[in-house]
Every structure is written in structure tokens, then in C-alpha cells.
Protein backbone atom coordinates (compact mmCIF):
# COMPACT_ATOMS: atom_id res chain seq x y z
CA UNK A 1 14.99 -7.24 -0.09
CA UNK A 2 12.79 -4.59 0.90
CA UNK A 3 9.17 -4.77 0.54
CA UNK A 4 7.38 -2.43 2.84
CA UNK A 5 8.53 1.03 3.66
CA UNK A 6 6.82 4.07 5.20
CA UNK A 7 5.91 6.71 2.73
CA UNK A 8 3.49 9.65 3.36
CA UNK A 9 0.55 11.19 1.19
CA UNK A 10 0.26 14.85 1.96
CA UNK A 11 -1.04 18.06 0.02
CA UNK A 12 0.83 20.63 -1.72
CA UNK A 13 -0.19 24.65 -1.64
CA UNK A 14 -1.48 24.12 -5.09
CA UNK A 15 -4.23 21.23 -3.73
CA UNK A 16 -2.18 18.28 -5.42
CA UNK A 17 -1.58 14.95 -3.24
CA UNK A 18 1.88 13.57 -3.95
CA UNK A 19 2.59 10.36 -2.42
CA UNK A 20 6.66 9.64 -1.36
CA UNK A 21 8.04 6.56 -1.54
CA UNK A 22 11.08 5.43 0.22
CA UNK A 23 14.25 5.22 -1.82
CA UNK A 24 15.29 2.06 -0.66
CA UNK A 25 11.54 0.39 -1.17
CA UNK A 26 11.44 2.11 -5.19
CA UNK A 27 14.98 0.87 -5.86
CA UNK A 28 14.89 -2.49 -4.58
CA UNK A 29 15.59 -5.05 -7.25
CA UNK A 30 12.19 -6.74 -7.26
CA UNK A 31 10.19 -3.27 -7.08
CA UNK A 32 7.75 -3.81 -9.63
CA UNK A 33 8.09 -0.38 -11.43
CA UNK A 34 11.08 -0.38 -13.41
CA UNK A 35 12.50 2.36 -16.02
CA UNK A 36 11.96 5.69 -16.43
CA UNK A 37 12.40 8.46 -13.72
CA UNK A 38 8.45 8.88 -14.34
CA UNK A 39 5.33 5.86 -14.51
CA UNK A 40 1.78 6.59 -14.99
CA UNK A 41 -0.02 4.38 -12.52
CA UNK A 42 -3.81 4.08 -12.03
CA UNK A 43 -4.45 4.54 -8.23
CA UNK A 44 -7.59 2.79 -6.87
CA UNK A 45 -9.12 1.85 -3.63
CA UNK A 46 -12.26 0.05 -2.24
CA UNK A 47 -15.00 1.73 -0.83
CA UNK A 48 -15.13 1.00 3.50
CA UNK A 49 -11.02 -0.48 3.15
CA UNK A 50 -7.73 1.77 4.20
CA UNK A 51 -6.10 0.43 1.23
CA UNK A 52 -4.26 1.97 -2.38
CA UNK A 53 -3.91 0.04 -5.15
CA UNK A 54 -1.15 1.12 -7.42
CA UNK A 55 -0.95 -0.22 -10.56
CA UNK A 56 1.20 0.75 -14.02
CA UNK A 57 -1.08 2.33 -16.07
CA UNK A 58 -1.74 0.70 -19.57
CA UNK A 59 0.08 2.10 -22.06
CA UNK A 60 -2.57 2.85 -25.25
CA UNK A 61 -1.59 1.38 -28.78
């Protein structure tokens, strides 16, 4: 099982952040994001903390 990985946030040309996750970390059976090639997550952090939180994004009704 693999549940920690090192990824990398950087910017492209056009001033969009991507961040990369490792292949191993995204397709690891207990991953929490599973289906399609593409998820809309919310992406959050605390003020002060070195942290992302990454979470699916609710889907609206």
C-alpha cells in the first residue's frame, strides 16, 4: 500500500498551478479518488499551516 508519495506544485507559462501526483500513490487500491480520468476537488488550507486539503468536490443535484 502506498500512502505518501512526493508530488510537486509548480506554475505553468499560462500562470496555472498544476499539482502531480505520483502514479503509484493515485493508483493504489485504497486511494480515495476513484473513477474517471478527471475529479473536481475543492483544495483548502489553514491560514499559518504548510498543509492542502484535497477533497472531492460535491457533486450539485
Amino acid at each position: 500500500m502506498v500512502n505518501e508519495g512526493k508530488g510537486r506544485l509548480f506554475r505553468r507559462k499560462d500562470g496555472k498551478y498544476l499539482v502531480y501526483l505520483p502514479k503509484d500513490l493515485a493508483e493504489d487500491s485504497m486511494f480515495p479518488f476513484k473513477g474517471a480520468d478527471t475529479i473536481f476537488v475543492k483544495v483548502s488550507f489553514l491560514l499559518g499551516d504548510s498543509k492542502l486539503l484535497v477533497e472531492k468536490w460535491p457533486q450539485e443535484t
